[in-house]
N, C-alpha and C. Protein backbone atom coordinates (compact mmCIF):
# COMPACT_ATOMS: atom_id res chain seq x y z
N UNK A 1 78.92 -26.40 -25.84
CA UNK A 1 78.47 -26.77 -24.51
C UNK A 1 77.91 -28.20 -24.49
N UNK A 2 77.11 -28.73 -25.52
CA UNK A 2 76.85 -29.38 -25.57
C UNK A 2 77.75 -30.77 -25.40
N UNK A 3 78.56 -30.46 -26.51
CA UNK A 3 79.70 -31.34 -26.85
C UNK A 3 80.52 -31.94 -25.47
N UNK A 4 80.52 -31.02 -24.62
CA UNK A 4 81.07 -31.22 -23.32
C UNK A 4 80.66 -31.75 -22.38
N UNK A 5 79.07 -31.53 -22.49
CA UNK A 5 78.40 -32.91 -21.48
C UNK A 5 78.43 -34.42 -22.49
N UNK A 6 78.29 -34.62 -23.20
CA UNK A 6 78.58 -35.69 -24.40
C UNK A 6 80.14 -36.51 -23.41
N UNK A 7 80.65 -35.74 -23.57
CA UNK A 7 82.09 -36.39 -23.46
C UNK A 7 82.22 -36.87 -21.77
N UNK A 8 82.08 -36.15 -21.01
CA UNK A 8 81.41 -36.77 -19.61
C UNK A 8 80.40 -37.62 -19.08
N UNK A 9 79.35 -37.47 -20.36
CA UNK A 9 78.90 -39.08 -20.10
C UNK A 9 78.99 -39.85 -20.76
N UNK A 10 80.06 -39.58 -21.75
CA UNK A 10 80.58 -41.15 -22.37
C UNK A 10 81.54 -41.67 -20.91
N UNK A 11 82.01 -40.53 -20.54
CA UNK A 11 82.95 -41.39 -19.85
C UNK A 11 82.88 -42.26 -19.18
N UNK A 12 81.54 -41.74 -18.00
CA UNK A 12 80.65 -42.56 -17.00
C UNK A 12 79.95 -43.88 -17.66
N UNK A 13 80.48 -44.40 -18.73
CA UNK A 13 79.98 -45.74 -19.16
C UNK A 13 80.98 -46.89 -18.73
N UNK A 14 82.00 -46.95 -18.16
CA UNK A 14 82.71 -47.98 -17.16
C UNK A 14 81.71 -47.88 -16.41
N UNK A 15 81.41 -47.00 -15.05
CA UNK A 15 80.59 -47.06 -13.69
C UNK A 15 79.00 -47.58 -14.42
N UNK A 16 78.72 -47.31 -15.44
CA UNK A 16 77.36 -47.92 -15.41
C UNK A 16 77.24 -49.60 -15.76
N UNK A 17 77.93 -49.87 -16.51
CA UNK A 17 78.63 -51.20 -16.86
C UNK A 17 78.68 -52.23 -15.36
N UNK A 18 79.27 -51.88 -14.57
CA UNK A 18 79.48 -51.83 -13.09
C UNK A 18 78.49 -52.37 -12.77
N UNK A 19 77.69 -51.38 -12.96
CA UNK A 19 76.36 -51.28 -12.00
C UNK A 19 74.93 -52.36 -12.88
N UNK A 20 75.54 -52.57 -13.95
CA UNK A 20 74.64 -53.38 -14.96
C UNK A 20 74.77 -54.52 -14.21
N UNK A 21 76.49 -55.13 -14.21
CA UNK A 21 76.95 -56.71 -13.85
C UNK A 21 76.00 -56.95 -12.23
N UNK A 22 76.12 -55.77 -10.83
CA UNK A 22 75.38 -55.91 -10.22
C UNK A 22 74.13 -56.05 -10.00
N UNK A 23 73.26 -55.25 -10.82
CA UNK A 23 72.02 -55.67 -11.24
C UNK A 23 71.34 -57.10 -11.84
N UNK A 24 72.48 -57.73 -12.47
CA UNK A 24 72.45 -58.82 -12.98
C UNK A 24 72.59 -60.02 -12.29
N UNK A 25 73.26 -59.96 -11.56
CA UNK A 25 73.86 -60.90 -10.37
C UNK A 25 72.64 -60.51 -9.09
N UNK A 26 72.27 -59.36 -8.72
CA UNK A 26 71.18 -59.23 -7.61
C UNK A 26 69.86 -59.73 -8.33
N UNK A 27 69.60 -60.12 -9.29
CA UNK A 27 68.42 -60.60 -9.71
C UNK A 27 68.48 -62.19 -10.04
N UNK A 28 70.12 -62.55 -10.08
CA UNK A 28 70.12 -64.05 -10.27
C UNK A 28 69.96 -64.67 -8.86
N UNK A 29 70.90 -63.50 -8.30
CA UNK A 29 69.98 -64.54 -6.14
C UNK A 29 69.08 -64.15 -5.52
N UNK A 30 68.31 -63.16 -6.40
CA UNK A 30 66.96 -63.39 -6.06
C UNK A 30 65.99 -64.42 -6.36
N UNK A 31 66.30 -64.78 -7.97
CA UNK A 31 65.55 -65.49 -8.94
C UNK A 31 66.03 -66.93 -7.62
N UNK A 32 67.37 -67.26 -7.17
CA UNK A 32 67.55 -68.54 -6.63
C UNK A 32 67.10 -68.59 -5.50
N UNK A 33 66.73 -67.30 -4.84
CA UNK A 33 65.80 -67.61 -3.03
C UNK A 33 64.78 -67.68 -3.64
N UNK A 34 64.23 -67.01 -4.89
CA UNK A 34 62.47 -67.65 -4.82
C UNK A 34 61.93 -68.89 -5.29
N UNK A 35 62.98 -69.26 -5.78
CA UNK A 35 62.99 -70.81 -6.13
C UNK A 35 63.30 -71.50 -5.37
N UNK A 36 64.42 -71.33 -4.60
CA UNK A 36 64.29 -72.40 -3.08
C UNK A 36 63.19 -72.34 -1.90
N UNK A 37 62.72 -70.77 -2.39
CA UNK A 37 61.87 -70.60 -1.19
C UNK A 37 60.14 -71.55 -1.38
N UNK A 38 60.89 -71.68 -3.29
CA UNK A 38 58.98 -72.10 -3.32
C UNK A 38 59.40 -73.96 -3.39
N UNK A 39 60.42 -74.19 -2.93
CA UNK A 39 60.99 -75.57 -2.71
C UNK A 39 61.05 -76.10 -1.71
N UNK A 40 61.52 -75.22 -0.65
CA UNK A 40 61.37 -75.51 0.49
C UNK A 40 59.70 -74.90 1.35
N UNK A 41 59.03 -74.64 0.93
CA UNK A 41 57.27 -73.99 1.10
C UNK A 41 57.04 -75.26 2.04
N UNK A 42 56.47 -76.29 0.95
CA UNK A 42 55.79 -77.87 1.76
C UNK A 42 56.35 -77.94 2.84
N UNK A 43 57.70 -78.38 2.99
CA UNK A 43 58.21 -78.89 4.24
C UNK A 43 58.72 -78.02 5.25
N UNK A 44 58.62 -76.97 4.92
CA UNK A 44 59.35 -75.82 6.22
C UNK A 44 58.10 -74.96 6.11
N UNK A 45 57.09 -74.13 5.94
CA UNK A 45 56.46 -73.26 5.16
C UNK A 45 56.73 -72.11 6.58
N UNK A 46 57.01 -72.73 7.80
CA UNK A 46 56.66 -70.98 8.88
C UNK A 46 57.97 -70.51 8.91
N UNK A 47 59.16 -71.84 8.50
CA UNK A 47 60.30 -71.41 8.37
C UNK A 47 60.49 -70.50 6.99
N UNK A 48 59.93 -70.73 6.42
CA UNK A 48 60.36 -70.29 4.55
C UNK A 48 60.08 -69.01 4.78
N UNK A 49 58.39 -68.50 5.16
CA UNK A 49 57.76 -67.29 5.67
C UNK A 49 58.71 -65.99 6.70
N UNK A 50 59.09 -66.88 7.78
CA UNK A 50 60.47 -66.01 8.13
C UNK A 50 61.39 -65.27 7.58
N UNK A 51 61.80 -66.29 7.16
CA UNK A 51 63.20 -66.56 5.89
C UNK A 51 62.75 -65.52 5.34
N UNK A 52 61.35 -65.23 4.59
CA UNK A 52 61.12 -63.86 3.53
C UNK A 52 61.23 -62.89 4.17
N UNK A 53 60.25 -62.32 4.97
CA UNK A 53 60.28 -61.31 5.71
C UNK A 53 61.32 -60.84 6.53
N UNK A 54 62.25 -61.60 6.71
CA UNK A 54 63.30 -60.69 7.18
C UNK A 54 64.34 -60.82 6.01
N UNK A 55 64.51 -61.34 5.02
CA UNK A 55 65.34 -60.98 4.30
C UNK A 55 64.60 -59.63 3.44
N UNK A 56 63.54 -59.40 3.60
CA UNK A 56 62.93 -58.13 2.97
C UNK A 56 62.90 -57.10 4.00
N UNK A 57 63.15 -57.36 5.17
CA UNK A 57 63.01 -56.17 5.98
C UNK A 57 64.56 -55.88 5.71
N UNK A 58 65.61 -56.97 5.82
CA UNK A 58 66.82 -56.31 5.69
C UNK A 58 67.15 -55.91 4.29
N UNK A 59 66.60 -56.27 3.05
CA UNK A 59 66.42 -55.42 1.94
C UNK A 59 66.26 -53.59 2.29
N UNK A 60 65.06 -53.82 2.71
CA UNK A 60 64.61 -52.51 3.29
C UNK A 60 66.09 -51.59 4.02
N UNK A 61 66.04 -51.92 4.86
CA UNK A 61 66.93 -51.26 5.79
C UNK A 61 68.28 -50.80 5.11
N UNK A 62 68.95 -51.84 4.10
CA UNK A 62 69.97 -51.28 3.44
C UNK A 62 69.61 -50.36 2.25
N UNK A 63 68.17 -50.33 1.39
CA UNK A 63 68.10 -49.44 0.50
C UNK A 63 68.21 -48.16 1.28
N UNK A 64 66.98 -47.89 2.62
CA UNK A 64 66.90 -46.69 2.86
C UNK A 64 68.50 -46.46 3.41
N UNK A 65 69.18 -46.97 3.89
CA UNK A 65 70.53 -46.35 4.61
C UNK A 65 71.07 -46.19 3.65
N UNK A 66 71.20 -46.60 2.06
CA UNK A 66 72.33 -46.29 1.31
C UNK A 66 72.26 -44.91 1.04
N UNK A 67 73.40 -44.65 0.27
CA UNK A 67 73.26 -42.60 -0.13
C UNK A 67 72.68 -42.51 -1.43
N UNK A 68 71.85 -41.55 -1.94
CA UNK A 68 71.51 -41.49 -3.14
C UNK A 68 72.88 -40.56 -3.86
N UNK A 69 73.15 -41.89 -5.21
CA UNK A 69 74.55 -40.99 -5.64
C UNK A 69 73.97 -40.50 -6.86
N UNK A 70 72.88 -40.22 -7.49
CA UNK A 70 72.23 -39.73 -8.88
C UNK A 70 72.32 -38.22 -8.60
N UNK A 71 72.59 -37.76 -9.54
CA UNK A 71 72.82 -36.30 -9.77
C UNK A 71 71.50 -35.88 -10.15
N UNK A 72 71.04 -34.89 -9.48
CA UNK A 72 70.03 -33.85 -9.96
C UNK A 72 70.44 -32.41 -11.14
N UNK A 73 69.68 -32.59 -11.79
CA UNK A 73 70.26 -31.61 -13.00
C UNK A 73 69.35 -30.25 -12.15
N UNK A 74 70.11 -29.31 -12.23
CA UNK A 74 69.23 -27.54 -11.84
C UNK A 74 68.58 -27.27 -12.72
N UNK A 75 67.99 -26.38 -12.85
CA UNK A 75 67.28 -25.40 -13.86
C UNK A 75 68.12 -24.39 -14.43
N UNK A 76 69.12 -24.29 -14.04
CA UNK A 76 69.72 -23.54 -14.84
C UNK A 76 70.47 -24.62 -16.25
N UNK A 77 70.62 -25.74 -15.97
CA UNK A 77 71.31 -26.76 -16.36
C UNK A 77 70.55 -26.99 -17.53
N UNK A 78 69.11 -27.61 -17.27
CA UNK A 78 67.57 -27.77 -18.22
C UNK A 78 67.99 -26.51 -19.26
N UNK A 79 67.49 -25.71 -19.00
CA UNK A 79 67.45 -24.43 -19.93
C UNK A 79 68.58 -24.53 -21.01
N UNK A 80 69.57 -24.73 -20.60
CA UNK A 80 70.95 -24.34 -21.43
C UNK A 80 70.96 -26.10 -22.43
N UNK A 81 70.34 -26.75 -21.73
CA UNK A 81 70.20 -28.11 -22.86
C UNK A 81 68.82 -27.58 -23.99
């Protein structure tokens, strides 16, 4: 039994791979708005302030709308591991 979840989540190591490169890339244009944002501060600062807050409200809005695709393991599932 064991052996058989083993082999199903080797498989799922393409999709996590995936999801690594995106993680990687969503933290490099983050890392580059907070660096422009603390660049452009002095000379724009109510503009820059905008600029955050709605790019964090629309952060917001797309986490909660996305679907949660993580699998919940049962209790019957627990036990038998």
């Amino acid at each position: 039994m064991k052996h058989r979840l083993l082999i199903t989540n080797y498989q799922k190591g393409g999709e996590n791979m995936d999801n690594l490169f995106q993680y990687v890339l969503h933290y490099v244009l983050l890392t580059i708005m907070v660096v422009g944002a603390l660049l452009l501060f002095p000379f724009f600062p109510k503009f820059v302030l905008f600029l955050a807050f709605f790019i964090m409200l629309g952060i917001a809005i797309i986490i909660s709308t996305r679907e949660d695709t993580t699998q919940k393991e049962n209790r019957v599932q627990r036990v038998k591991l």
